[in-house]
Protein backbone atom coordinates (compact mmCIF):
# COMPACT_ATOMS: atom_id res chain seq x y z
CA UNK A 1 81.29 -10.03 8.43
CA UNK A 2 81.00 -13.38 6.76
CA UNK A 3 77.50 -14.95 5.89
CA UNK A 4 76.76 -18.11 8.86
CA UNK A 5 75.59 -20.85 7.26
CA UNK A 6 73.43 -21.73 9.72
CA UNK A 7 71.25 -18.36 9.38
CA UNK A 8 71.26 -18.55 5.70
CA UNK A 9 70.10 -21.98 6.51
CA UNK A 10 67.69 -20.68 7.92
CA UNK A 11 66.47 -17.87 5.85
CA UNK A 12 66.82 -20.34 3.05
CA UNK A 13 64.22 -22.79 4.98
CA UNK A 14 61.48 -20.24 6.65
CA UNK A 15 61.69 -17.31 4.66
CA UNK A 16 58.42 -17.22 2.36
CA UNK A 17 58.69 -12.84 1.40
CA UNK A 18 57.64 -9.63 3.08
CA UNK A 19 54.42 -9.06 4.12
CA UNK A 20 51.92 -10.30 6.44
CA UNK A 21 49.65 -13.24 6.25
CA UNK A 22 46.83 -11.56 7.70
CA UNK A 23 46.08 -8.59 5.05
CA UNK A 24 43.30 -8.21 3.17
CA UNK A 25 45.35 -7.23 -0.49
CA UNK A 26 48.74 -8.72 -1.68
CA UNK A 27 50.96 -7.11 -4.16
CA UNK A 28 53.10 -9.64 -5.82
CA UNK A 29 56.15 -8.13 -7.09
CA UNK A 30 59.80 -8.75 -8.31
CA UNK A 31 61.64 -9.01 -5.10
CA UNK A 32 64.54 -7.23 -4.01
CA UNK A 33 68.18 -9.15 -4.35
CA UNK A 34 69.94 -10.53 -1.56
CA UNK A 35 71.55 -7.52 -1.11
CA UNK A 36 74.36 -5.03 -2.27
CA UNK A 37 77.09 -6.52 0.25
CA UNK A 38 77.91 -9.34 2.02
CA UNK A 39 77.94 -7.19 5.61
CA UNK A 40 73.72 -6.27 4.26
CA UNK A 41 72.57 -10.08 3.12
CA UNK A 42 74.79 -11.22 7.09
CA UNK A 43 72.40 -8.35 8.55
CA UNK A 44 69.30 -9.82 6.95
CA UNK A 45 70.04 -13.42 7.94
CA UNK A 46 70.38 -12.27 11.36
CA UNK A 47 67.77 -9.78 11.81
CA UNK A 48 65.66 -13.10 10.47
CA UNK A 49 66.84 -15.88 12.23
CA UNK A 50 66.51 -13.64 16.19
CA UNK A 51 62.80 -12.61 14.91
CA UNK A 52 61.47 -15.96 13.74
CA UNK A 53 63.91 -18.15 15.29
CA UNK A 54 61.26 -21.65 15.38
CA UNK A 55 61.70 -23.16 12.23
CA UNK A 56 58.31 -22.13 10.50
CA UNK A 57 57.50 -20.87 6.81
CA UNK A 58 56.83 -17.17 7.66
CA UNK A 59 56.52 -13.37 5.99
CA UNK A 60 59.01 -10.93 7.56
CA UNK A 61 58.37 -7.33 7.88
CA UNK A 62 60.94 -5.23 5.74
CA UNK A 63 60.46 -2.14 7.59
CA UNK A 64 61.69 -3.61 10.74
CA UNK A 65 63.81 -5.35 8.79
CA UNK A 66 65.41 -2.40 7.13
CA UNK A 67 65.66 -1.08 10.54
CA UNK A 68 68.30 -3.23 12.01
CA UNK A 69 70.52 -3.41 8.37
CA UNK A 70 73.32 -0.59 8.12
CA UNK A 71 73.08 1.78 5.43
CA UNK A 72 76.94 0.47 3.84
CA UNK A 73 76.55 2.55 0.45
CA UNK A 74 79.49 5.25 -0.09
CA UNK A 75 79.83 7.94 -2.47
CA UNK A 76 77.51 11.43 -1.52
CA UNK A 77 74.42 10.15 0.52
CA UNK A 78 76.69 7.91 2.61
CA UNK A 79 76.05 9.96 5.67
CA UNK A 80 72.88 10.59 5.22
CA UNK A 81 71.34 7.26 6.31
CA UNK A 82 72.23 5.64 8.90
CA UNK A 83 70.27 2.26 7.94
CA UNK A 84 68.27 1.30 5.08
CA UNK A 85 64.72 1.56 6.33
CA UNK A 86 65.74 5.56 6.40
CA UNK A 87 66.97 4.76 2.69
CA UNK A 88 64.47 3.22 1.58
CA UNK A 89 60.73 4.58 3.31
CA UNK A 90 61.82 7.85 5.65
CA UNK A 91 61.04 11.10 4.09
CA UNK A 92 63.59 11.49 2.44
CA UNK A 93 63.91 8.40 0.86
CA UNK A 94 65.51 6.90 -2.56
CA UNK A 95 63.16 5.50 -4.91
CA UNK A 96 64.35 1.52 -5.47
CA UNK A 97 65.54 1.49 -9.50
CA UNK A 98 63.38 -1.61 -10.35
CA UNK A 99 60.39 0.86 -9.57
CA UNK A 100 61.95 3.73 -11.97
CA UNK A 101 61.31 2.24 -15.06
């Protein structure tokens, strides 16, 4: 899957984090890299562009997000996520290594 220049574009124009403008405490943080594959940051940028497809600086949120981006890792836990919102906040989720230190 190759990254469409238009959505990065996009995601390059409009994208302003994760979060929502609307609560009441902000954590400001080191944010996450593009992604660990192309097929992931291609998932992102279209997951972004169908939710907030006016051209407007907006927050996205990560757990939907996360939702529609395939879990693409192999090795032993590559079946047992199916995307990376189960990877990263179901119950059996991996802690992120930035927050490990």
């Amino acid at each position: 899957m190759l990254i469409e220049e238009e959505k990065l574009r996009h995601w390059i124009d409009n994208f302003y984090g994760y979060g929502s403008w609307q609560t009441r405490f902000w954590f400001v943080a080191h944010e996450e890299g593009g992604g660990d594959t192309p097929e992931e940051v291609a998932d992102k940028l279209t997951y972004f562009q169908a939710e907030h497809p006016k051209p407007c600086p907006t927050l996205c949120d990560i757990r939907n997000l996360y939702k529609k981006t395939a879990f693409r890792i192999s090795g032993p836990r590559a079946n047992l996520f199916s995307n990376l919102y189960d990877y990263r906040f179901d119950q059996n989720a991996v802690q992120h290594g930035e927050w490990k230190i």
